[in-house]
PDB file of N, CA and C in Angstrom:
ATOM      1  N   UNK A   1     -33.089   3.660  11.930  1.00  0.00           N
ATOM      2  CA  UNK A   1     -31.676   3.962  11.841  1.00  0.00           C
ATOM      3  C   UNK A   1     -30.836   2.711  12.104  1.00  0.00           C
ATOM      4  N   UNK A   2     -31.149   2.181  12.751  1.00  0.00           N
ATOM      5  CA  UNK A   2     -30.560   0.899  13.348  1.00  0.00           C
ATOM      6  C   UNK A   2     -30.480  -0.178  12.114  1.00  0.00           C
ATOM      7  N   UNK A   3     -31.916  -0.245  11.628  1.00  0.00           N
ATOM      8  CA  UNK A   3     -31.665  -1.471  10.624  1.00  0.00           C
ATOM      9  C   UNK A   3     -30.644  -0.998   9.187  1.00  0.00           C
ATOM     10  N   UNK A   4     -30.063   0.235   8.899  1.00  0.00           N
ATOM     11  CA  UNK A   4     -29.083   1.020   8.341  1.00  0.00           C
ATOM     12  C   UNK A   4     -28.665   0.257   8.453  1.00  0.00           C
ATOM     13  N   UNK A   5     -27.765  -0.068   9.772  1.00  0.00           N
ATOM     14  CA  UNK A   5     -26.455  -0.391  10.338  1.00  0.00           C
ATOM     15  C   UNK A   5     -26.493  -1.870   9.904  1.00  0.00           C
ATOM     16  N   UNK A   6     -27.435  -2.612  10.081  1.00  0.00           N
ATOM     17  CA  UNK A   6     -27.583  -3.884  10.298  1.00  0.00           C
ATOM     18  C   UNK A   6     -27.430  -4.335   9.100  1.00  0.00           C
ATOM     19  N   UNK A   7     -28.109  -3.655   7.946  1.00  0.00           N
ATOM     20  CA  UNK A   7     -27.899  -3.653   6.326  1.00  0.00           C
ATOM     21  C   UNK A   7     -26.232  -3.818   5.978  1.00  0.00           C
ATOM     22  N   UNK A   8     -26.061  -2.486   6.626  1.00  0.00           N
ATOM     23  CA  UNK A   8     -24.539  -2.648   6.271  1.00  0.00           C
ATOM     24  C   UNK A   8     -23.682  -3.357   6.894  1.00  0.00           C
ATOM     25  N   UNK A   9     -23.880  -4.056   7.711  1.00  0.00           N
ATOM     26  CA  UNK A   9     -23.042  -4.954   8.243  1.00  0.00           C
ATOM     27  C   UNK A   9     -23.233  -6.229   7.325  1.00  0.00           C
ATOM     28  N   UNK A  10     -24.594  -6.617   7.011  1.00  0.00           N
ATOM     29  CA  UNK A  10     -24.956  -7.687   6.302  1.00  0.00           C
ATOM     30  C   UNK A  10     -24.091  -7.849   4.635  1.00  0.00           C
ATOM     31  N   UNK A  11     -24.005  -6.545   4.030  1.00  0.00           N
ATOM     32  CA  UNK A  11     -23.602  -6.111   3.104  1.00  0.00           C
ATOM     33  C   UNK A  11     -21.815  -6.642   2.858  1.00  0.00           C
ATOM     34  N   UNK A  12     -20.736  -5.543   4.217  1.00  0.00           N
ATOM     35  CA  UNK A  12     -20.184  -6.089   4.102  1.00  0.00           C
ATOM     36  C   UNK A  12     -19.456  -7.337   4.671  1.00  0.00           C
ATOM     37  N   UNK A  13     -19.957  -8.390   5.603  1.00  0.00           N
ATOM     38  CA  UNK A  13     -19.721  -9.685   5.104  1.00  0.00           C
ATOM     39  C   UNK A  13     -20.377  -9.881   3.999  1.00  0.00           C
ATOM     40  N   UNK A  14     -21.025 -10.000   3.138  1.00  0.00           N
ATOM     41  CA  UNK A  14     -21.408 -11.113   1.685  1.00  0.00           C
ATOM     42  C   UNK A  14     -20.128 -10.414   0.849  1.00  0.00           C
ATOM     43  N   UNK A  15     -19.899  -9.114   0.690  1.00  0.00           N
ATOM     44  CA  UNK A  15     -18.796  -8.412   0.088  1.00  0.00           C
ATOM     45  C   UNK A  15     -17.415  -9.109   0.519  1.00  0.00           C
ATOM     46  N   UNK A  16     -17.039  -8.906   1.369  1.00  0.00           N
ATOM     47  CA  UNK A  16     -15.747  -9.014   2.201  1.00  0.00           C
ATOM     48  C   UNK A  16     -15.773 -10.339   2.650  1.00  0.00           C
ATOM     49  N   UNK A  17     -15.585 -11.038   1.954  1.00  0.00           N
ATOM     50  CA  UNK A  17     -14.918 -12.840   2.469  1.00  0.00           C
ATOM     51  C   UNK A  17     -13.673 -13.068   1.729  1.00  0.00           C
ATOM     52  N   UNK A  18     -13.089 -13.745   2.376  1.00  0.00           N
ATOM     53  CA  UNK A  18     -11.526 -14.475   1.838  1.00  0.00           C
ATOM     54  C   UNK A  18     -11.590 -14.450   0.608  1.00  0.00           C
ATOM     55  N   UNK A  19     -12.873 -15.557   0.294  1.00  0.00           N
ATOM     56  CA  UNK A  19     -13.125 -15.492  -1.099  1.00  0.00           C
ATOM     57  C   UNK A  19     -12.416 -14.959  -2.184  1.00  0.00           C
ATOM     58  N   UNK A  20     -13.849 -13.930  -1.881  1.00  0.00           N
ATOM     59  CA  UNK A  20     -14.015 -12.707  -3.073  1.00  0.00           C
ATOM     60  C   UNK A  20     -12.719 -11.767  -3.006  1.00  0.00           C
ATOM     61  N   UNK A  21     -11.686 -11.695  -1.835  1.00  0.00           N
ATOM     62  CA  UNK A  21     -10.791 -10.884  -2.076  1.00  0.00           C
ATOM     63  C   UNK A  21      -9.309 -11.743  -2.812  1.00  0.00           C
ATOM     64  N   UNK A  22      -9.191 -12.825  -2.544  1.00  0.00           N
ATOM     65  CA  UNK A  22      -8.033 -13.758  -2.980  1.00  0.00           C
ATOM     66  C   UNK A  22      -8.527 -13.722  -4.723  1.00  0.00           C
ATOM     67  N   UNK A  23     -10.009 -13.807  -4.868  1.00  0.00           N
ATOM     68  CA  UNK A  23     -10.068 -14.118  -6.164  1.00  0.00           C
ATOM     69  C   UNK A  23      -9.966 -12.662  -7.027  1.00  0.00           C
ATOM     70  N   UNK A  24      -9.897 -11.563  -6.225  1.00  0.00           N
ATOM     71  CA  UNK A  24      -9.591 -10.026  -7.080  1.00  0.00           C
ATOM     72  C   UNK A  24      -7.974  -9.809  -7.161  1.00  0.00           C
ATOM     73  N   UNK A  25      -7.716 -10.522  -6.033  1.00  0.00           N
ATOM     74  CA  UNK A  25      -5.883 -10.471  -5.552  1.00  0.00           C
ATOM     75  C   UNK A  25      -5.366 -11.226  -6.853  1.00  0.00           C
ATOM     76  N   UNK A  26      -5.493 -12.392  -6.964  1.00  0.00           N
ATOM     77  CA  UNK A  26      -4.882 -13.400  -7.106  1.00  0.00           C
ATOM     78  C   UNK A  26      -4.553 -13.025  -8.826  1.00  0.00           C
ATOM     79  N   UNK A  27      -5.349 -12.671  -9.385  1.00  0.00           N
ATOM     80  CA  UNK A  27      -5.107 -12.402 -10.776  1.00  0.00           C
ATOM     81  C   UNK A  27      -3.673 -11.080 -10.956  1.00  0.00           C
ATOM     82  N   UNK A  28      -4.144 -10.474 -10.319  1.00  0.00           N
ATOM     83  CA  UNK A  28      -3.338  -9.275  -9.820  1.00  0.00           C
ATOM     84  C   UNK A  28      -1.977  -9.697  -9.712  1.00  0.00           C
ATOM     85  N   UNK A  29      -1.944 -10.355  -8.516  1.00  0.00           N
ATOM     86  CA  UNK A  29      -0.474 -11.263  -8.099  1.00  0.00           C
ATOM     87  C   UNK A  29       0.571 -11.738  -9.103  1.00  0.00           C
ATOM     88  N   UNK A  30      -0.405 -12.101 -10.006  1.00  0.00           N
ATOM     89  CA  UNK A  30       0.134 -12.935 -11.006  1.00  0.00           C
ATOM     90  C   UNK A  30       0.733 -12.041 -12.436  1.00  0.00           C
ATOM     91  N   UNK A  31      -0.124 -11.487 -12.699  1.00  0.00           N
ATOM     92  CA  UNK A  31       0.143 -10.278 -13.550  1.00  0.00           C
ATOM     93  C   UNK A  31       1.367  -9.643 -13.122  1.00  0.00           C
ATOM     94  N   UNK A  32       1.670  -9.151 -11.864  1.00  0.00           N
ATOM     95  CA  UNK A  32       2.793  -8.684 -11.631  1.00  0.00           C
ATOM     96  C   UNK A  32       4.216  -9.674 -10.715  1.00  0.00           C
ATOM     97  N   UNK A  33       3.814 -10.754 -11.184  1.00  0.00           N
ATOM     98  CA  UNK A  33       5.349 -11.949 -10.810  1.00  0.00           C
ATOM     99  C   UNK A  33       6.300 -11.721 -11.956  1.00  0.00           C
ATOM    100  N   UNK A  34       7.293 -11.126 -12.182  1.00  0.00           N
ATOM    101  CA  UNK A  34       8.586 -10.800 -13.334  1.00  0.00           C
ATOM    102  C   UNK A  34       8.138 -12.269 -13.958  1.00  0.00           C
ATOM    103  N   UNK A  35       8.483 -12.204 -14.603  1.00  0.00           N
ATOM    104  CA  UNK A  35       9.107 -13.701 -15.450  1.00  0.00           C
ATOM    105  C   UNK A  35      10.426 -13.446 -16.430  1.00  0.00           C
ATOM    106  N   UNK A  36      11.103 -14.796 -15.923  1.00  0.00           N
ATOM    107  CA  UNK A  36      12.053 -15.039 -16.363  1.00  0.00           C
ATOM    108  C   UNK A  36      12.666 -16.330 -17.075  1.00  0.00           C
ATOM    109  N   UNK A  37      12.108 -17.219 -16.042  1.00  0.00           N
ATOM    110  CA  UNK A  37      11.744 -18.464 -16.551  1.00  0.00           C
ATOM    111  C   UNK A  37       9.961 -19.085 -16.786  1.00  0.00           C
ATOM    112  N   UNK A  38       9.446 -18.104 -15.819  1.00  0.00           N
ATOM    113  CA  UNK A  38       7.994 -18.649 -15.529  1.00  0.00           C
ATOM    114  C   UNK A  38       7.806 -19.410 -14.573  1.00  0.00           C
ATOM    115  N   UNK A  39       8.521 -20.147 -13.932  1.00  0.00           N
ATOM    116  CA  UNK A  39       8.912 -20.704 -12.777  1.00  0.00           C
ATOM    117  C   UNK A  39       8.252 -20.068 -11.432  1.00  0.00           C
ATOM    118  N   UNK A  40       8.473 -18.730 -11.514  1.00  0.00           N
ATOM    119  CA  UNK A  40       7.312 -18.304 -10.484  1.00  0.00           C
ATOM    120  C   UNK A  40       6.452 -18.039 -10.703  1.00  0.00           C
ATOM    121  N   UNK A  41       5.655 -17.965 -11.631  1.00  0.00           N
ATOM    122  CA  UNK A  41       4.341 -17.737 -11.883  1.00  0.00           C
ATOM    123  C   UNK A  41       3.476 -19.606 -12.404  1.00  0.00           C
ATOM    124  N   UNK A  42       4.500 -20.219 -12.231  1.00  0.00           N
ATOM    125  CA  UNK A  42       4.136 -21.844 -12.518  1.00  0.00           C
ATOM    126  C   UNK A  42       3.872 -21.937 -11.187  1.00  0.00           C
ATOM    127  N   UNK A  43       4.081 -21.542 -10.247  1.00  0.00           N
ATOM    128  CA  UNK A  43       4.035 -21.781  -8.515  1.00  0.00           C
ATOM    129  C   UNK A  43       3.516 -20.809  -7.915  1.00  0.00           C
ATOM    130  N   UNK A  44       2.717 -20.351  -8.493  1.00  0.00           N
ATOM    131  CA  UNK A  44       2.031 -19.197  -7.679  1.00  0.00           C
ATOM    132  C   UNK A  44       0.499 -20.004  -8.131  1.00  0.00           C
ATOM    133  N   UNK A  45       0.137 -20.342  -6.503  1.00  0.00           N
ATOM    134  CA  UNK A  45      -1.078 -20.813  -6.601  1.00  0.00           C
ATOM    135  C   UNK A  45      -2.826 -20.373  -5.991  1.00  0.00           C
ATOM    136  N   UNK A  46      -3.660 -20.400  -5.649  1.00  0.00           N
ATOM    137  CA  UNK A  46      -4.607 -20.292  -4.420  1.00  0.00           C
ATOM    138  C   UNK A  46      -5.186 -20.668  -4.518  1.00  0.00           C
ATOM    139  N   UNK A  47      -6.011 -20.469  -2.847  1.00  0.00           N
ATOM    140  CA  UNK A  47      -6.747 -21.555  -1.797  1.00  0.00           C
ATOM    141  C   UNK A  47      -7.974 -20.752  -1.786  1.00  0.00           C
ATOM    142  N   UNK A  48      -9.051 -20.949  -1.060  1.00  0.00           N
ATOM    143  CA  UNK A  48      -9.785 -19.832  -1.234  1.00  0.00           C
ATOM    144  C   UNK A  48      -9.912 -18.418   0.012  1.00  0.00           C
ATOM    145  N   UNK A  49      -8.289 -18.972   0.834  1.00  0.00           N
ATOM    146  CA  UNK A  49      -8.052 -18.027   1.569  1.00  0.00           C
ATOM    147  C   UNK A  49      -6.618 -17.402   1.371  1.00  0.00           C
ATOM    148  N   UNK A  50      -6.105 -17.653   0.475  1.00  0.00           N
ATOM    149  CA  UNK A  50      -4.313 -17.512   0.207  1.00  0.00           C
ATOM    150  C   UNK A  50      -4.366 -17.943  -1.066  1.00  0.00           C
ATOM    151  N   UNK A  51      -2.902 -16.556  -1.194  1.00  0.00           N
ATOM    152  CA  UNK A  51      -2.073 -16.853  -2.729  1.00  0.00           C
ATOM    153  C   UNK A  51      -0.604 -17.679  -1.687  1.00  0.00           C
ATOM    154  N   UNK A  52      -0.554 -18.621  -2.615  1.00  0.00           N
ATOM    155  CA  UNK A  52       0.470 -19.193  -2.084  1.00  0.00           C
ATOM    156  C   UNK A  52       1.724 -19.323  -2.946  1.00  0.00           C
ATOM    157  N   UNK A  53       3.187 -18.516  -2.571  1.00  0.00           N
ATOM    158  CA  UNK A  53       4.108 -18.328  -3.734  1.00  0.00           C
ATOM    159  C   UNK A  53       5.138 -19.342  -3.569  1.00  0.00           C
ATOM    160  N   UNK A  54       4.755 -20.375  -3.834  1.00  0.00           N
ATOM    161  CA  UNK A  54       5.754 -21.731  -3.295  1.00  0.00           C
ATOM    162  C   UNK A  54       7.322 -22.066  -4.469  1.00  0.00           C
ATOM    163  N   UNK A  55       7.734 -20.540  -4.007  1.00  0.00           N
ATOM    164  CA  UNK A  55       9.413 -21.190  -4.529  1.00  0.00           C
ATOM    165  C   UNK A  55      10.268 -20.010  -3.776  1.00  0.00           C
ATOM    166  N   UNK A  56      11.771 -20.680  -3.853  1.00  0.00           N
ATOM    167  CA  UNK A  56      12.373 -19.966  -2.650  1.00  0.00           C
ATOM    168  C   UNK A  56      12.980 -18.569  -3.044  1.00  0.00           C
ATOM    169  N   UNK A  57      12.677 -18.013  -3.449  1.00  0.00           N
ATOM    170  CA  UNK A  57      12.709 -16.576  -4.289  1.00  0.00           C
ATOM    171  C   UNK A  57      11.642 -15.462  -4.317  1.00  0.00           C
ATOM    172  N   UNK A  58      10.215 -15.941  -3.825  1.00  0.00           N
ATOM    173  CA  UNK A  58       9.235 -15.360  -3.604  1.00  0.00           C
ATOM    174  C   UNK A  58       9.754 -13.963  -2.508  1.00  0.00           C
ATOM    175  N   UNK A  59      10.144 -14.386  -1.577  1.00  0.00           N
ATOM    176  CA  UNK A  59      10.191 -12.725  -0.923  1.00  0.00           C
ATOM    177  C   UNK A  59      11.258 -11.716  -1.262  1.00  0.00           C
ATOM    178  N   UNK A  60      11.872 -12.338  -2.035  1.00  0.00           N
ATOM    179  CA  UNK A  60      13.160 -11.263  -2.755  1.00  0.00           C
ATOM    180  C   UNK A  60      12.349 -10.621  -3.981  1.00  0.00           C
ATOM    181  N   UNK A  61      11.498 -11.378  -4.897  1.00  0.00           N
ATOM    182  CA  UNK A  61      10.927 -10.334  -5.832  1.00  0.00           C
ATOM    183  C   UNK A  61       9.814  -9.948  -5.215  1.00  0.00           C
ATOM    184  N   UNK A  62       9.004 -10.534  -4.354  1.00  0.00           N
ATOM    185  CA  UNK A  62       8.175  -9.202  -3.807  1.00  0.00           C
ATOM    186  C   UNK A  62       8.465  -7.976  -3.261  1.00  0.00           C
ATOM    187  N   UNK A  63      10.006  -7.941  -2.844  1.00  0.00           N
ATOM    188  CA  UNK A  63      10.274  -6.776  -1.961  1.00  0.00           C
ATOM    189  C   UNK A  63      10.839  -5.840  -3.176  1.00  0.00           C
ATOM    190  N   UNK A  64      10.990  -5.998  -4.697  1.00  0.00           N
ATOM    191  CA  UNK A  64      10.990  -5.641  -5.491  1.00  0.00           C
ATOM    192  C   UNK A  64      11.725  -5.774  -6.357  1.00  0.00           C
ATOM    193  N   UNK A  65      12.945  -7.058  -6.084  1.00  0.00           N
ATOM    194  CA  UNK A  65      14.131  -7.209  -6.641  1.00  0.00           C
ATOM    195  C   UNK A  65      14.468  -7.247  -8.030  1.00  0.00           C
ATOM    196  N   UNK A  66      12.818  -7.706  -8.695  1.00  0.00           N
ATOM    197  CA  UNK A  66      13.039  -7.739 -10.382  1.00  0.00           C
ATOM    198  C   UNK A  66      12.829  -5.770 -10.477  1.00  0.00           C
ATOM    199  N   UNK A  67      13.195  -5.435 -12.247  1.00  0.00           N
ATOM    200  CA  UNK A  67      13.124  -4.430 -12.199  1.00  0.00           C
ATOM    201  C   UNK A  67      11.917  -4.204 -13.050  1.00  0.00           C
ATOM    202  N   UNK A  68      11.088  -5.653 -13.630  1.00  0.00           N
ATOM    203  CA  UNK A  68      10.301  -5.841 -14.281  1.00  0.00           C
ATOM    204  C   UNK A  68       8.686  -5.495 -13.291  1.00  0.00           C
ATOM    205  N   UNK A  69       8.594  -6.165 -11.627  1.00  0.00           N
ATOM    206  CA  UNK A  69       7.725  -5.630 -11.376  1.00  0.00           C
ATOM    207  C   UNK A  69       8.346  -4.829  -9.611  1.00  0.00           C
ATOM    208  N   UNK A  70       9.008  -3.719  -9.655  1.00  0.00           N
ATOM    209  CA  UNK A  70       9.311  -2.872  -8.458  1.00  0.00           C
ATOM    210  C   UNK A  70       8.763  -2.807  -7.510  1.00  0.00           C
ATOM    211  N   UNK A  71       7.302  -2.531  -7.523  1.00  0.00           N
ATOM    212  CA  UNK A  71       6.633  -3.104  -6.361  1.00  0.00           C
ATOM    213  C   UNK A  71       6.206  -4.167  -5.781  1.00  0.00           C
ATOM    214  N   UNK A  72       7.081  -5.009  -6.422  1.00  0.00           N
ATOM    215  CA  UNK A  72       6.901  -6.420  -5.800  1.00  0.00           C
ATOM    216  C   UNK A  72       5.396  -7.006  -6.291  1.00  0.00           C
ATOM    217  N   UNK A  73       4.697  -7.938  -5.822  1.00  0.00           N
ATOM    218  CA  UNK A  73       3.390  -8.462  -6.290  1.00  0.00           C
ATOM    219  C   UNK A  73       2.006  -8.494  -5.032  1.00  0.00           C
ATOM    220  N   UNK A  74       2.728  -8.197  -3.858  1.00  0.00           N
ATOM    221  CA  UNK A  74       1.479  -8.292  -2.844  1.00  0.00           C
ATOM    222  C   UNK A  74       1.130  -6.797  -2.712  1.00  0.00           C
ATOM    223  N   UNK A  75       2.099  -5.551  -2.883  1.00  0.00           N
ATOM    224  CA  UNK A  75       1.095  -4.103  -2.823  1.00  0.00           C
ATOM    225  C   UNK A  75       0.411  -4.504  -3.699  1.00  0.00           C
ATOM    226  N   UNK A  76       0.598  -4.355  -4.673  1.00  0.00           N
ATOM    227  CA  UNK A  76      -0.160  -4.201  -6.543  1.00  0.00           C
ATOM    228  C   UNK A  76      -1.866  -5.065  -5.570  1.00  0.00           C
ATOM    229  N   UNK A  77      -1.453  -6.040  -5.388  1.00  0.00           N
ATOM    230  CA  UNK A  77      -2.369  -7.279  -5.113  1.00  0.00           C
ATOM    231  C   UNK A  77      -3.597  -6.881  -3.745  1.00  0.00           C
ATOM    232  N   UNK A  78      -2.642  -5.564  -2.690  1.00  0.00           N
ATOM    233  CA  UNK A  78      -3.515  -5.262  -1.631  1.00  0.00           C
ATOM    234  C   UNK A  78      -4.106  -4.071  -1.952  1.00  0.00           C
ATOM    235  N   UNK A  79      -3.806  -3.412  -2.947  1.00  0.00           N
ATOM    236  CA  UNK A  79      -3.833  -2.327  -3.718  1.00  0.00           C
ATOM    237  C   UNK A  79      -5.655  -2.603  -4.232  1.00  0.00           C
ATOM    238  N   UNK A  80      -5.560  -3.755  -5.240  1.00  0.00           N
ATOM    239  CA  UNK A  80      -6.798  -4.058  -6.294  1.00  0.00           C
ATOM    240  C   UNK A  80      -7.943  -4.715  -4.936  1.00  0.00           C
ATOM    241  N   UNK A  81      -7.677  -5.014  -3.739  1.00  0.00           N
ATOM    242  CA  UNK A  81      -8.209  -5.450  -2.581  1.00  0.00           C
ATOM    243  C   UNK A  81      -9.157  -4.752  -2.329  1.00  0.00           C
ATOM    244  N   UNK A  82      -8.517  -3.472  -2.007  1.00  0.00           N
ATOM    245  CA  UNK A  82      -8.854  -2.243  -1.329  1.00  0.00           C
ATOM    246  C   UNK A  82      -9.431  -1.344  -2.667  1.00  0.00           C
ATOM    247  N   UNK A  83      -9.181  -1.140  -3.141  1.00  0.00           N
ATOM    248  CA  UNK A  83      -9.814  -0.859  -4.768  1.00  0.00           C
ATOM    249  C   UNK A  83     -11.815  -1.415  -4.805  1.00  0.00           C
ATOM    250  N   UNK A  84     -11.457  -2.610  -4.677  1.00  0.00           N
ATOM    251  CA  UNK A  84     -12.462  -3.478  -5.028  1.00  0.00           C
ATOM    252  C   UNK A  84     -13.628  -3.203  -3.630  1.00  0.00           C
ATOM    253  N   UNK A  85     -12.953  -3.196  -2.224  1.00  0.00           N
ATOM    254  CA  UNK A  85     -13.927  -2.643  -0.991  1.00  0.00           C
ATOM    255  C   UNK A  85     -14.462  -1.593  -1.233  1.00  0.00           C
ATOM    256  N   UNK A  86     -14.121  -0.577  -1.421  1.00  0.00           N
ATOM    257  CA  UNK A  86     -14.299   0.943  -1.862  1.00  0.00           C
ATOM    258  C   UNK A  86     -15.586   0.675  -3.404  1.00  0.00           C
ATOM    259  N   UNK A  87     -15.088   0.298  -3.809  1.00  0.00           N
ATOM    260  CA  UNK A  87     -16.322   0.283  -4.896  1.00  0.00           C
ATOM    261  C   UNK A  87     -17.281  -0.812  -5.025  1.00  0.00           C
ATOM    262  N   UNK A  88     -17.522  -1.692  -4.032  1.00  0.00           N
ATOM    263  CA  UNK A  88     -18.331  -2.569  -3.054  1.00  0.00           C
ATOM    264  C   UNK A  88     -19.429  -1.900  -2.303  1.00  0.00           C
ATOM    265  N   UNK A  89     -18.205  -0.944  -1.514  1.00  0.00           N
ATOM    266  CA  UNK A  89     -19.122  -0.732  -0.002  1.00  0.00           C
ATOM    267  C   UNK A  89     -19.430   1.076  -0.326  1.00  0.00           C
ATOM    268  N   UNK A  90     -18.745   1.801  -1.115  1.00  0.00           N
ATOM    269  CA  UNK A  90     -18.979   2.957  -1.438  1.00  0.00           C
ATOM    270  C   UNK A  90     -18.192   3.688  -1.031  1.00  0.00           C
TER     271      UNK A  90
END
């Protein structure tokens, strides 16, 4: 019973690293940045631990201000996260 546990612990760290979740996020993120000029989606970058939205407008359209993406871009993005654990880990 024990080595169960131990499996699944092993399981999810190799699953669940910065990684693998920035790189399910990050596409996501991007898909839902409005464009207008492209300007924010020219500056939307990542690390292999962070999306990084480097212009000074980033937290006004995440909180939903375009009407192009309403939920802003980090639910959508924690959304496909949690999506992706669940059909990982079961």
């Amino acid at each position: 019973m024990a080595l169960k546990g131990i499996d699944r612990i092993q399981k999810i760290q190799n699953v669940i690293t910065a990684k693998n979740l920035i790189d399910v996020a990050y596409p996501v993120f991007v898909k839902n940045t409005p464009v207008k000029t492209g300007n924010a989606k020219r500056h939307t970058t990542k690390t292999s631990s962070e999306i990084d939205a480097a212009y000074p407008y980033a937290t006004r359209l995440n909180q939903g201000y375009s009407h192009q993406s309403p939920n802003g871009m980090s639910k959508p993005a924690v959304d496909a996260m949690r999506d992706y654990i669940k059909k990982k880990l079961g």
